[in-house]
PDB file of N, CA and C in Angstrom:
ATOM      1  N   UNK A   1      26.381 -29.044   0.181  1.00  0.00           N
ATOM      2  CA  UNK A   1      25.754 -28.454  -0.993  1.00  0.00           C
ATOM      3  C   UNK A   1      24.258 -28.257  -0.785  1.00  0.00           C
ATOM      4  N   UNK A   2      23.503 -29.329  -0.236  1.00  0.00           N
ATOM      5  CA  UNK A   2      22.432 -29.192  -0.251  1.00  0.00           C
ATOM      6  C   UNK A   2      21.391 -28.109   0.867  1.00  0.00           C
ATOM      7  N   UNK A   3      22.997 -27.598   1.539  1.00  0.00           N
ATOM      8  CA  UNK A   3      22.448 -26.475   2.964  1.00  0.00           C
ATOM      9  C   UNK A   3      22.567 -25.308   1.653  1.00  0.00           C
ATOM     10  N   UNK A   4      23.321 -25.158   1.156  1.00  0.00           N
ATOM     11  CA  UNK A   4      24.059 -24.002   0.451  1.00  0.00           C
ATOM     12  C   UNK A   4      22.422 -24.104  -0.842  1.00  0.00           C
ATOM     13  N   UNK A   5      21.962 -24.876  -1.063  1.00  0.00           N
ATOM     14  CA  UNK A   5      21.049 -24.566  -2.130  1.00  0.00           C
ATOM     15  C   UNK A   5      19.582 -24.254  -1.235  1.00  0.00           C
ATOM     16  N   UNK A   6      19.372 -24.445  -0.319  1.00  0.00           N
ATOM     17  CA  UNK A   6      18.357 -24.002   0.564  1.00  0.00           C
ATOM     18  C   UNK A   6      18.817 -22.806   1.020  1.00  0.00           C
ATOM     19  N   UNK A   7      19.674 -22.377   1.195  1.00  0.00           N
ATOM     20  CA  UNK A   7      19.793 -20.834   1.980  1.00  0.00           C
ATOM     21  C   UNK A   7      19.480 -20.126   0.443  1.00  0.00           C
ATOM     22  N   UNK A   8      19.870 -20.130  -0.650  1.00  0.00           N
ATOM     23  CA  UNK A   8      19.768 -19.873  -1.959  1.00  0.00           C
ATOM     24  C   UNK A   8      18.323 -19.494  -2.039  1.00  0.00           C
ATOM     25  N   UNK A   9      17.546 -20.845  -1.828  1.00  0.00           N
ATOM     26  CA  UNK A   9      16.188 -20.655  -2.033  1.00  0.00           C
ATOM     27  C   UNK A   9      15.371 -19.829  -0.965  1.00  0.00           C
ATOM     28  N   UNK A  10      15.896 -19.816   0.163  1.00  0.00           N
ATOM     29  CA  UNK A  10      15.719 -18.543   1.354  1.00  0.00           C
ATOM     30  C   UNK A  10      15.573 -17.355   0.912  1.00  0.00           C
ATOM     31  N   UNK A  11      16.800 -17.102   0.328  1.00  0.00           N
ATOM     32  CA  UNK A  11      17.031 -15.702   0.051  1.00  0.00           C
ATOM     33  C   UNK A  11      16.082 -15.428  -1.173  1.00  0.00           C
ATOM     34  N   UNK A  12      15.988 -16.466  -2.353  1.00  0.00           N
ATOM     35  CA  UNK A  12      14.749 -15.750  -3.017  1.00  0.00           C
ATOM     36  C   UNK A  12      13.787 -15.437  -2.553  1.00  0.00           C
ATOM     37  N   UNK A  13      13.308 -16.150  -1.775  1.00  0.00           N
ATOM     38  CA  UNK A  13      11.912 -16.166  -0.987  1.00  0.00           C
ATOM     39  C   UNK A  13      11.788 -14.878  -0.073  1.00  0.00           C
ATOM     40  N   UNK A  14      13.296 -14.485   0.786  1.00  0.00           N
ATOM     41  CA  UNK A  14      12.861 -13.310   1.078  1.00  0.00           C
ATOM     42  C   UNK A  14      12.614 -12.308   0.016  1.00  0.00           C
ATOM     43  N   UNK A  15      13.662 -11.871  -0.774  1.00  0.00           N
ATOM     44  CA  UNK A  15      13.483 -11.140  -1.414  1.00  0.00           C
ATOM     45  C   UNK A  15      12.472 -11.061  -2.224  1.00  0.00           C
ATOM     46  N   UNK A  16      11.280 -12.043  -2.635  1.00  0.00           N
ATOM     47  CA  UNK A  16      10.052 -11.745  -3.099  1.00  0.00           C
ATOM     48  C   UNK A  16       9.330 -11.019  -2.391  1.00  0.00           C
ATOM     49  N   UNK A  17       9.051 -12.104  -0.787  1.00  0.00           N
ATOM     50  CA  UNK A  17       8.414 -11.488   0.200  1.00  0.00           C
ATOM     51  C   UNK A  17       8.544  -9.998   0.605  1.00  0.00           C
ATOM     52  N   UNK A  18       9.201  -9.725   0.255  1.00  0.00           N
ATOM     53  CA  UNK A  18      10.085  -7.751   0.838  1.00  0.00           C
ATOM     54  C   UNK A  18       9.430  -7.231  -0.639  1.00  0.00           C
ATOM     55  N   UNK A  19       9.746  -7.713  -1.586  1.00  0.00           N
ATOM     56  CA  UNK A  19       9.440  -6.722  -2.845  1.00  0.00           C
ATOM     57  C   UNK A  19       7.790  -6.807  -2.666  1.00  0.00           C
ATOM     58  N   UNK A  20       7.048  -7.916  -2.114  1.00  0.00           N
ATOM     59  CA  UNK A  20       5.425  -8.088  -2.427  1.00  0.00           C
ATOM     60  C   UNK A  20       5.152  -6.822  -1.132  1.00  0.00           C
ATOM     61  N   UNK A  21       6.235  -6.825   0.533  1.00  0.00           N
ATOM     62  CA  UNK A  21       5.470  -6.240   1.508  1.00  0.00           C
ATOM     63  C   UNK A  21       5.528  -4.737   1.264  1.00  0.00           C
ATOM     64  N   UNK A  22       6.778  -4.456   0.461  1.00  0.00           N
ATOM     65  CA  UNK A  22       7.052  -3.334  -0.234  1.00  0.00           C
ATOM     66  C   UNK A  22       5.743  -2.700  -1.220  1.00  0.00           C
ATOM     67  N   UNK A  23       5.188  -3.155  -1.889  1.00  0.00           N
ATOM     68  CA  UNK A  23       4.286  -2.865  -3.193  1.00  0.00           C
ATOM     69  C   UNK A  23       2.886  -2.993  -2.161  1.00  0.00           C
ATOM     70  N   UNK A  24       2.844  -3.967  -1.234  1.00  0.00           N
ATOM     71  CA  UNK A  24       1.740  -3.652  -0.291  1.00  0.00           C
ATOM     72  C   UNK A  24       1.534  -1.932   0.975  1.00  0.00           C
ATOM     73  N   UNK A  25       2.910  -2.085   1.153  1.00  0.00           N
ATOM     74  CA  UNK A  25       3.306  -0.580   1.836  1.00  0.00           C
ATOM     75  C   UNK A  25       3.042   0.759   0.851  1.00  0.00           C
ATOM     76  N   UNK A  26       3.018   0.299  -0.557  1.00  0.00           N
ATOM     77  CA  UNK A  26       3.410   1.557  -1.286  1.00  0.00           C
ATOM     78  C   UNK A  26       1.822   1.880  -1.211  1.00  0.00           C
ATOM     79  N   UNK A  27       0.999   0.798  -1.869  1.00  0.00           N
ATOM     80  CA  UNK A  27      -0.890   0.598  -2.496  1.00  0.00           C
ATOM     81  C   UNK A  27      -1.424   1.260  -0.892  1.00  0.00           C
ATOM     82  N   UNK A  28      -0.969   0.867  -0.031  1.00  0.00           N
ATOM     83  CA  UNK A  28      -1.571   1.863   1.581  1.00  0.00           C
ATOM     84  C   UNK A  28      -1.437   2.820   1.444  1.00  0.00           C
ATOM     85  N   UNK A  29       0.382   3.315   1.099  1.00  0.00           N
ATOM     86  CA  UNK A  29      -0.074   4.780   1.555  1.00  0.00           C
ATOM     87  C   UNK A  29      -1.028   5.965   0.305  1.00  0.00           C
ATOM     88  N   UNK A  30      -0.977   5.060  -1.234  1.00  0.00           N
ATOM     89  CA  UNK A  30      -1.565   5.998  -2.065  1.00  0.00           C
ATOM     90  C   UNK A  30      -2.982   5.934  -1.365  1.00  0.00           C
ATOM     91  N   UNK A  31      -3.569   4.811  -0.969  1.00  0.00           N
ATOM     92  CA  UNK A  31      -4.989   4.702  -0.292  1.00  0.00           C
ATOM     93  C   UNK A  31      -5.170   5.690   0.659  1.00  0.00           C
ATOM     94  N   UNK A  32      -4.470   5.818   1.560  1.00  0.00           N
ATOM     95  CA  UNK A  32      -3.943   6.749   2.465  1.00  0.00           C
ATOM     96  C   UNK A  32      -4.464   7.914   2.475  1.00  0.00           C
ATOM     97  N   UNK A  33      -3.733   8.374   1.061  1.00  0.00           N
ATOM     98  CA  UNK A  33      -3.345   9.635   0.904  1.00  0.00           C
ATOM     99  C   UNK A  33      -4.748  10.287   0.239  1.00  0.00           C
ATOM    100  N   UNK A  34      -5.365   9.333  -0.683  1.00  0.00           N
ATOM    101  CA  UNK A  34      -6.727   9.469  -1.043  1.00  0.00           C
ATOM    102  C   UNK A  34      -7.702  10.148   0.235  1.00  0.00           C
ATOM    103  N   UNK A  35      -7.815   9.472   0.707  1.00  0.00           N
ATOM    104  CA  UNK A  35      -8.427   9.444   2.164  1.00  0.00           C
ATOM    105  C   UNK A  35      -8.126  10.294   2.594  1.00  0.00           C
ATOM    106  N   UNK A  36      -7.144  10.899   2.985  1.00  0.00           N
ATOM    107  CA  UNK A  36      -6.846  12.111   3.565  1.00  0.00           C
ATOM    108  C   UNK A  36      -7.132  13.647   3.327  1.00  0.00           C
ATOM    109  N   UNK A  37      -7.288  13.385   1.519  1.00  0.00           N
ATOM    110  CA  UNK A  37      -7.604  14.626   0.669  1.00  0.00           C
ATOM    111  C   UNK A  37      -8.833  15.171   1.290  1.00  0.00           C
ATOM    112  N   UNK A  38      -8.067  16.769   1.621  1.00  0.00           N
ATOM    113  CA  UNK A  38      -9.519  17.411   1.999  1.00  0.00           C
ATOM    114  C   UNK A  38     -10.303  17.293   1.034  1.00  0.00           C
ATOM    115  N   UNK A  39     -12.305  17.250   0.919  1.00  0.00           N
ATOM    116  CA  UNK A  39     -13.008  17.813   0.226  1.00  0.00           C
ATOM    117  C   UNK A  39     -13.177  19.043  -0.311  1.00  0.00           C
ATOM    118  N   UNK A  40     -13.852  18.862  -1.599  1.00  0.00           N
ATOM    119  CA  UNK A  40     -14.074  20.271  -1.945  1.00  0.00           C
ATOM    120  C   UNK A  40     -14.680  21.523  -0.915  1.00  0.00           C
ATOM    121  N   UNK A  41     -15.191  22.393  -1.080  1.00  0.00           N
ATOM    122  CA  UNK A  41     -16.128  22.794  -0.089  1.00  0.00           C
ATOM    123  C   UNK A  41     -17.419  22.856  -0.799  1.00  0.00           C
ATOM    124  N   UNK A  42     -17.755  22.806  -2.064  1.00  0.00           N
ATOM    125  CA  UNK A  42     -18.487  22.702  -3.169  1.00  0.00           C
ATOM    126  C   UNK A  42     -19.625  21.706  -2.588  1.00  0.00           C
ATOM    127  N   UNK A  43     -18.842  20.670  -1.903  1.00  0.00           N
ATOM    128  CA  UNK A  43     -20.092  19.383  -2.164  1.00  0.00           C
ATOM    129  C   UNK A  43     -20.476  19.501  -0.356  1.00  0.00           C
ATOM    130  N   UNK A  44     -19.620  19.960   0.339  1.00  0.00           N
ATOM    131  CA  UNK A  44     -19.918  20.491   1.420  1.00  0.00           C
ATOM    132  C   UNK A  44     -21.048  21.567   1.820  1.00  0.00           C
ATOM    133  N   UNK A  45     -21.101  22.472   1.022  1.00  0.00           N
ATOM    134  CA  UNK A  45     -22.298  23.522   0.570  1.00  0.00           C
ATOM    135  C   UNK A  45     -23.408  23.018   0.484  1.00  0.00           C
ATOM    136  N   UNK A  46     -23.286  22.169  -1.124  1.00  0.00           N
ATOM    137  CA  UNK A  46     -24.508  21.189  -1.537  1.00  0.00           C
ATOM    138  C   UNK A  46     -25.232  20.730  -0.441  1.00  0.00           C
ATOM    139  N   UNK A  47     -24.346  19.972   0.435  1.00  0.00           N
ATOM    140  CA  UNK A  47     -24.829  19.201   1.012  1.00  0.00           C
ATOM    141  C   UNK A  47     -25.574  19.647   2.364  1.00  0.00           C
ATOM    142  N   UNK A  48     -25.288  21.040   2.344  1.00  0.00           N
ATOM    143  CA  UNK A  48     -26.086  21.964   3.565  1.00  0.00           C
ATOM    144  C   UNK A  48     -27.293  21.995   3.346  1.00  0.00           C
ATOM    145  N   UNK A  49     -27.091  22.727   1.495  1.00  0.00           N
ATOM    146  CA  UNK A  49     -28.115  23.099   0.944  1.00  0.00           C
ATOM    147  C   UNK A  49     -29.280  22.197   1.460  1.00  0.00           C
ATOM    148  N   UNK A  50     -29.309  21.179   1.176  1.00  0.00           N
ATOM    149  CA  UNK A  50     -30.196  19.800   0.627  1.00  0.00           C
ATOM    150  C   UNK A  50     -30.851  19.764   2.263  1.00  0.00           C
ATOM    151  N   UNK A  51     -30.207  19.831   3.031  1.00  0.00           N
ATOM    152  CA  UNK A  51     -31.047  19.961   4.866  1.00  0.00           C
ATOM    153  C   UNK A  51     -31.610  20.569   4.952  1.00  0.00           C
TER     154      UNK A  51
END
């Protein structure tokens, strides 16, 4: 019994761990994707301007 209630508590533990590495995988790629967004060309201009 007492193997059978530790594998129990295993499996919660993974399955937190997977749902937390999951929600960590997801928060990257929106970061990601931020990051990736071309700029305007607007502030690109500006920023000629100003040299």
């Amino acid at each position: 019994m007492e193997i059978e209630e530790q594998l129990k508590q295993l499996d919660l533990l993974l399955a937190r761990c997977t749902q937390k590495y999951q929600e960590g995988i997801d928060k990257a790629d929106k970061l990601l994707a931020k990051v990736r967004e071309p700029k305007p060309e607007k502030v690109e201009e500006t920023e000629k301007k100003e040299n």
